[in-house]
Structures are given as C-alpha cells and as structure tokens.
N, C-alpha and C. Protein backbone atom coordinates (compact mmCIF):
# COMPACT_ATOMS: atom_id res chain seq x y z
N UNK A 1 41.85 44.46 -85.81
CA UNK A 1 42.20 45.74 -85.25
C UNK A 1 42.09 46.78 -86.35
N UNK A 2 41.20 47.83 -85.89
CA UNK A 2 41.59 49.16 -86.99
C UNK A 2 42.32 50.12 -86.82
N UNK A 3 42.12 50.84 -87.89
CA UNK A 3 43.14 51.88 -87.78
C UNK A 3 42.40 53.51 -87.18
N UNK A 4 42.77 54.26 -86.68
CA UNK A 4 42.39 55.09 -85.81
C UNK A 4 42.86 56.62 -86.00
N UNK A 5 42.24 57.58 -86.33
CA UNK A 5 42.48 59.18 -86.26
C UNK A 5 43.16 59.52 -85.02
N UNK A 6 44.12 60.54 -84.93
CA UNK A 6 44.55 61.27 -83.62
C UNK A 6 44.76 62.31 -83.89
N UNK A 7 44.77 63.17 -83.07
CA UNK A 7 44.76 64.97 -83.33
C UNK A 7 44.61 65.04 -82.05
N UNK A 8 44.98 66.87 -81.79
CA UNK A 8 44.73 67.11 -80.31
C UNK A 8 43.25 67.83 -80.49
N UNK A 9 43.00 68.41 -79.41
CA UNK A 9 41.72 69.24 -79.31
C UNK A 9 41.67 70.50 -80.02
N UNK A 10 43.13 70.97 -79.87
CA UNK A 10 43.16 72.60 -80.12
C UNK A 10 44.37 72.23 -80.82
N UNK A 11 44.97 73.49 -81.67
CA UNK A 11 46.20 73.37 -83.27
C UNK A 11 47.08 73.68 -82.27
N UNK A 12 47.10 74.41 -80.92
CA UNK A 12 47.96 74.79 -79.63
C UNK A 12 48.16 73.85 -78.61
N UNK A 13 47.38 72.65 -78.11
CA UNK A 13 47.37 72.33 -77.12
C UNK A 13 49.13 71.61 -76.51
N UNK A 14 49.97 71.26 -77.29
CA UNK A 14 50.87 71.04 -77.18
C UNK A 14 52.14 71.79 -76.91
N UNK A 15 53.09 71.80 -75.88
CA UNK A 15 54.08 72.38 -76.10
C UNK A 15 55.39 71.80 -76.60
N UNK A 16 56.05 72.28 -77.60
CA UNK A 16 56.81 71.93 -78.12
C UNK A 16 58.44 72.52 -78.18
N UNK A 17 59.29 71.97 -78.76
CA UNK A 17 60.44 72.40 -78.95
C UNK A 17 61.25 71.92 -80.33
N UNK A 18 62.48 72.24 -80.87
CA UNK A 18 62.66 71.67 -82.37
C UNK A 18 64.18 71.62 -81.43
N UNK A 19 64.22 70.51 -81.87
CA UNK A 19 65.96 69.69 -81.26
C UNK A 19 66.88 70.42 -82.14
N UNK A 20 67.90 71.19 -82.11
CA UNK A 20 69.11 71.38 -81.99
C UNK A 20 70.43 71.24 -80.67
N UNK A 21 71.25 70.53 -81.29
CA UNK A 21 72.62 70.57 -80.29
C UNK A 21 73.43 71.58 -80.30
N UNK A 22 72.87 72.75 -80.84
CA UNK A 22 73.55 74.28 -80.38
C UNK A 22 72.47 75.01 -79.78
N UNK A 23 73.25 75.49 -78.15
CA UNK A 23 73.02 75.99 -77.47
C UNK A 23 72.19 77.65 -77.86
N UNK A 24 72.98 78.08 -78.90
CA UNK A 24 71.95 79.52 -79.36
C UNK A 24 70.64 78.93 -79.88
N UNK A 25 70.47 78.14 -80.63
CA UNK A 25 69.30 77.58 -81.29
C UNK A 25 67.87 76.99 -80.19
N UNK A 26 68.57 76.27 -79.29
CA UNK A 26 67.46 75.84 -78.07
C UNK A 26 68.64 75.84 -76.80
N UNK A 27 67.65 76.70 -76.31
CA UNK A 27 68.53 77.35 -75.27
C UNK A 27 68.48 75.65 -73.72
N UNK A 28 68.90 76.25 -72.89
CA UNK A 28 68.47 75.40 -71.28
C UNK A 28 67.46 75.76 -70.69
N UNK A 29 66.61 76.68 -71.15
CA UNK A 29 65.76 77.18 -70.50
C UNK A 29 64.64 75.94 -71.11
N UNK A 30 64.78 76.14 -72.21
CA UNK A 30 63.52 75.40 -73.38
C UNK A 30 63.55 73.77 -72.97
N UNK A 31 64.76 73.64 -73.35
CA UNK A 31 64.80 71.85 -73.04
C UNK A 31 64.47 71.67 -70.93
N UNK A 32 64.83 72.71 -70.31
CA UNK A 32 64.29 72.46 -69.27
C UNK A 32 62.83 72.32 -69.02
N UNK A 33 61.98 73.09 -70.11
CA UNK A 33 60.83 73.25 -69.93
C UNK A 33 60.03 72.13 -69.93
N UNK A 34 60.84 71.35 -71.34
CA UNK A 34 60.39 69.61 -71.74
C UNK A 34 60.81 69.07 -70.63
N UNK A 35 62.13 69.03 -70.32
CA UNK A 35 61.97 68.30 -69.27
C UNK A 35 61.43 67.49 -68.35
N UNK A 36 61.16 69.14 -67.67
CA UNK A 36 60.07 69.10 -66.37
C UNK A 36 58.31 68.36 -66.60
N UNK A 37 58.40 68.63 -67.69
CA UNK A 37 57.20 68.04 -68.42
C UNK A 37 57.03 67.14 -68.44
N UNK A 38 57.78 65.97 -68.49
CA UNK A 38 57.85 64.63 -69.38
C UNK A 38 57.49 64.47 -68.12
N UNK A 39 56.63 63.22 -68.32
CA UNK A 39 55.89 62.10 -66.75
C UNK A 39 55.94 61.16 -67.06
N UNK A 40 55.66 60.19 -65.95
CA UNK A 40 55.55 58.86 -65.87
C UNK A 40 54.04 58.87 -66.29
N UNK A 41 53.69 57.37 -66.51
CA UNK A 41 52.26 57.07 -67.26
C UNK A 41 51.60 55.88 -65.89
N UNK A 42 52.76 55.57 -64.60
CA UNK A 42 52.59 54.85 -63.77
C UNK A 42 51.32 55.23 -62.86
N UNK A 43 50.76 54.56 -62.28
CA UNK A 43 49.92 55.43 -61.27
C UNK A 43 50.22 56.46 -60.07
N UNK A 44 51.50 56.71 -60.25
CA UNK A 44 52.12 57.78 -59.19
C UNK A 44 52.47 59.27 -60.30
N UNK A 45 51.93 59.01 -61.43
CA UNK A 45 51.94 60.29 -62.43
C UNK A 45 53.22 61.19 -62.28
N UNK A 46 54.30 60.57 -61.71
CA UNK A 46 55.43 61.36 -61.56
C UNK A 46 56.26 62.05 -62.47
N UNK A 47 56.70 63.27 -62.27
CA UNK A 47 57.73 63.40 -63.22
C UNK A 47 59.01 63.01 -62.88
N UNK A 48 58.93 62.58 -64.57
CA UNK A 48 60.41 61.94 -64.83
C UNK A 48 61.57 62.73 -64.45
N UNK A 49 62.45 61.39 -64.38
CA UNK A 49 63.83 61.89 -64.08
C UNK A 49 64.62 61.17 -65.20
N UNK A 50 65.95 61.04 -65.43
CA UNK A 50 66.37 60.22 -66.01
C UNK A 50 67.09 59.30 -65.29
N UNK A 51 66.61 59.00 -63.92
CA UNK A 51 67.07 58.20 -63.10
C UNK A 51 65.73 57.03 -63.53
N UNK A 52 65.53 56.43 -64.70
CA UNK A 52 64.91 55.21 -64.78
C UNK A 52 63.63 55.82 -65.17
N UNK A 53 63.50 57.21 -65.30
CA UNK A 53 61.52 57.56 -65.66
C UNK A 53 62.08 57.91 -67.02
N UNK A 54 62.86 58.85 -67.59
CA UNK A 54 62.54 59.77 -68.93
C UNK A 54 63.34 60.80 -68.52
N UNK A 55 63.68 61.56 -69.59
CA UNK A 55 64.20 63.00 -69.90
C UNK A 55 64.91 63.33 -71.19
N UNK A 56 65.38 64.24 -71.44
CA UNK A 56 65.45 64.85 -72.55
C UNK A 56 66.83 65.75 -72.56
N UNK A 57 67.86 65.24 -73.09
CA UNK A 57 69.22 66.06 -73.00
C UNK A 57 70.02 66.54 -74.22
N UNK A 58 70.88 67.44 -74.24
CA UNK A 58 71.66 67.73 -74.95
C UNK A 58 72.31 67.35 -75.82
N UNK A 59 72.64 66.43 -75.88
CA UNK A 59 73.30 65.32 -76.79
C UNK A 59 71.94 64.76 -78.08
N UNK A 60 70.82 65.22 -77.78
CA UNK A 60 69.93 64.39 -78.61
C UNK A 60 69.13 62.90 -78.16
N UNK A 61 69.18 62.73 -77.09
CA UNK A 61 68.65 61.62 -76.42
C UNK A 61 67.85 61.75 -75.94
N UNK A 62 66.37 61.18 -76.31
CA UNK A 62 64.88 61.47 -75.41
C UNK A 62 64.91 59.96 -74.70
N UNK A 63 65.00 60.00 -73.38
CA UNK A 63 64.71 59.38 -72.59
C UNK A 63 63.06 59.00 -72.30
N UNK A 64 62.48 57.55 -73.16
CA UNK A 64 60.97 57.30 -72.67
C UNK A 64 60.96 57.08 -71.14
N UNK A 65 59.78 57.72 -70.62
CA UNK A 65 59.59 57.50 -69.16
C UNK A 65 59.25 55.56 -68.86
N UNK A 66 59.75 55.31 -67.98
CA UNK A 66 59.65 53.49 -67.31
C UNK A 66 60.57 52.85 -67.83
N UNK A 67 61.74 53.70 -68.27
CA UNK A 67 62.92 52.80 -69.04
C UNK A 67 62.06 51.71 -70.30
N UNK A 68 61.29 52.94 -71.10
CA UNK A 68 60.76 51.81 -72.40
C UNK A 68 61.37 52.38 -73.29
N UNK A 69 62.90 52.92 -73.25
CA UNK A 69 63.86 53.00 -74.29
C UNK A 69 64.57 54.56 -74.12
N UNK A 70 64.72 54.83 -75.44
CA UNK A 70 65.97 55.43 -75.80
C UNK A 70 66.12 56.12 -77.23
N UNK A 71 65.45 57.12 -77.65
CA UNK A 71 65.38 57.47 -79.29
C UNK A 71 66.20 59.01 -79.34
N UNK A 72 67.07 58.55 -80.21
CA UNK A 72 68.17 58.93 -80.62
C UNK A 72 67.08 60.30 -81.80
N UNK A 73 67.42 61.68 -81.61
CA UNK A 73 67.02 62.97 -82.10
C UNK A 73 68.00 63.24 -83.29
N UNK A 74 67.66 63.87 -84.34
CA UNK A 74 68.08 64.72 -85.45
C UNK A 74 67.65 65.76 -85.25
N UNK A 75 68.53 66.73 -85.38
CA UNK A 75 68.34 68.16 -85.86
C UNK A 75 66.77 68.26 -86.93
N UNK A 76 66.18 69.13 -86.18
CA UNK A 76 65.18 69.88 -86.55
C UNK A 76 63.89 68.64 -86.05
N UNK A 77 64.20 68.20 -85.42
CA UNK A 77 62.78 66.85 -84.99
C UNK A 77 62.58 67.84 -84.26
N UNK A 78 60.95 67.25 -83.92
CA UNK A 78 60.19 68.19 -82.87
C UNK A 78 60.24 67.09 -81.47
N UNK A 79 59.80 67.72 -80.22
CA UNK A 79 59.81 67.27 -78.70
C UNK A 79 58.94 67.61 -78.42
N UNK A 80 57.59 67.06 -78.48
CA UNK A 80 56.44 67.87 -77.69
C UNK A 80 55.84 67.06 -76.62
N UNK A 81 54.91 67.80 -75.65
CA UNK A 81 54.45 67.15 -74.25
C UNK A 81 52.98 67.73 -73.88
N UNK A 82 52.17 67.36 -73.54
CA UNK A 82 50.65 67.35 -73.42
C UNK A 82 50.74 67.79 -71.77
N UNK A 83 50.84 69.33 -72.21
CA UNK A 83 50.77 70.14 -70.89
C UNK A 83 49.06 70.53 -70.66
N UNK A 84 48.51 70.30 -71.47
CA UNK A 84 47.08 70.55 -70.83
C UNK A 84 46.46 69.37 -70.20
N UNK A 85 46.26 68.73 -70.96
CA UNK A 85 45.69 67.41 -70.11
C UNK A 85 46.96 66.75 -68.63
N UNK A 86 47.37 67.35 -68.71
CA UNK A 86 48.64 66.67 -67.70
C UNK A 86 49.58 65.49 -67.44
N UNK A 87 49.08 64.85 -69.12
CA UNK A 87 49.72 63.62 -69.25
C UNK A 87 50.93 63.52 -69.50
N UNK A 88 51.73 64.29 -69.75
CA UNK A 88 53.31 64.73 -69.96
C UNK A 88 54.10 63.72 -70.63
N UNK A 89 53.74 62.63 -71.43
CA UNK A 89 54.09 61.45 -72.25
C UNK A 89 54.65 62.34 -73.39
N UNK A 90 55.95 62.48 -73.96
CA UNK A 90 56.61 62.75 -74.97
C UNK A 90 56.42 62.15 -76.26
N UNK A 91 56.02 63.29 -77.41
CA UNK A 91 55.74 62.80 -78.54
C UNK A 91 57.02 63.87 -79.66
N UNK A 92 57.45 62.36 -80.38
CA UNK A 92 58.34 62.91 -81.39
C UNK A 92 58.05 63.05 -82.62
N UNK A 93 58.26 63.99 -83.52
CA UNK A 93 57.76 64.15 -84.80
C UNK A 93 59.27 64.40 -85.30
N UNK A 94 59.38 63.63 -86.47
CA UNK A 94 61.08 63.72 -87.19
C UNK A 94 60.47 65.59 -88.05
N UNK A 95 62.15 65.93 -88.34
CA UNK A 95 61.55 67.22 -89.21
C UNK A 95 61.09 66.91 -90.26
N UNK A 96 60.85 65.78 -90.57
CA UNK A 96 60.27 65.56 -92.41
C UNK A 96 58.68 65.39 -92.26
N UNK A 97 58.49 65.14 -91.02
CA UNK A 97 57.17 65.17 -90.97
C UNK A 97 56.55 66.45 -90.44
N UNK A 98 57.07 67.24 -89.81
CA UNK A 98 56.94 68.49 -89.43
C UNK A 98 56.65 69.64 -90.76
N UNK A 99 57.66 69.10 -91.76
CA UNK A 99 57.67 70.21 -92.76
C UNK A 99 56.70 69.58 -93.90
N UNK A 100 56.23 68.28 -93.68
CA UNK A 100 55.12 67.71 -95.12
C UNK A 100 53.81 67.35 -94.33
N UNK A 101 54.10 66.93 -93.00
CA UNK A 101 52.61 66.61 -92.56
C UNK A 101 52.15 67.53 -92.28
N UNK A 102 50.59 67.30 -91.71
CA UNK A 102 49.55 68.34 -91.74
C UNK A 102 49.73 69.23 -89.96
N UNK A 103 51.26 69.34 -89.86
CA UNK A 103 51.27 69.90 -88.65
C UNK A 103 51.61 70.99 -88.59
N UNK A 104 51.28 71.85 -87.43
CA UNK A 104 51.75 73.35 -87.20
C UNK A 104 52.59 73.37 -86.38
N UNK A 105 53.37 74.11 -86.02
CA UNK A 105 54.41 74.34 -85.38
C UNK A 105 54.18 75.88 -85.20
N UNK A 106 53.79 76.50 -84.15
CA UNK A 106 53.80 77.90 -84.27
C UNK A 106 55.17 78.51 -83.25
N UNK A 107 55.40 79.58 -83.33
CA UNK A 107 56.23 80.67 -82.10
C UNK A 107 55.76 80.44 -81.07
C-alpha cells in the first residue's frame, strides 16, 4: 500500500468553523451550519442527525455519521465539511495543525 497526496480543488472549497465552547466565539448559527452539513456516506446520502448518523454540539463532541464514533474537540480545532461536492463527511484538523500545516483558514 502507498502513501497518497490530498488537497481540495480550490484553497476555499471547504466550509469550516474553529471549535470554541463560548457562545460569543462560535455562535448557533455557525455550528448549525456544520451541522446541517454533516451526511451520511450510506447510499441514502442523508443528513445526519445525532440520532445514530453524526452531529456536532456544544460541549465539543463531533458525532461521526453511522455511529463510527465519537471525537472529543479542543479549543481552536477546526470542523470542516465538503459543501461543494455534497459529500458532507466531517473533517477535523487539531489547532496545531491549523497553525503549522500548510493550511488556510480564511474569514
């Protein structure tokens, strides 16, 4: 098995959010946005719920969609979701990789 490049298409194609558990910092609007985003990868492409698909809450808990777990958030990790292609599969980046890897994070 080798090892393999990933990148998106565009330095934008992702929408993102940076986890804080204060409400001024990331509002309900924002984490609703992930939310709604996050999908199943099943052949019914559904969006998740956290009734057994995925979601994303307050406390710091990203819910993987199909009940394939449970990853526990730190302050300043990123939450992002592949709103262009429509695959809505949640990708986490810790903040240490945010602030040394070769990623952007724009406004």
């Amino acid at each position: 098995m080798a090892t393999h490049t990933l990148g998106t298409n565009g330095t934008t194609s992702l929408t993102a959010v940076t986890f804080s558990p204060v409400p001024s910092v990331l509002s309900d609007a924002d984490m609703a946005t992930i939310r709604a985003g996050i999908r199943s990868d099943d052949a019914s492409h559904a969006v998740a719920t956290l009734r057994g698909y995925g979601g994303f809450v307050r406390e710091g808990l990203l819910y993987l969609p199909n009940n394939r777990g449970v990853i526990k958030l730190a302050p300043g990790d990123v939450v992002a979701i592949d709103t262009v292609a429509t695959s809505g599969w949640p990708i986490l980046l810790s903040a240490y990789a945010i602030a040394n890897g070769p990623w952007t994070l724009s406004a």
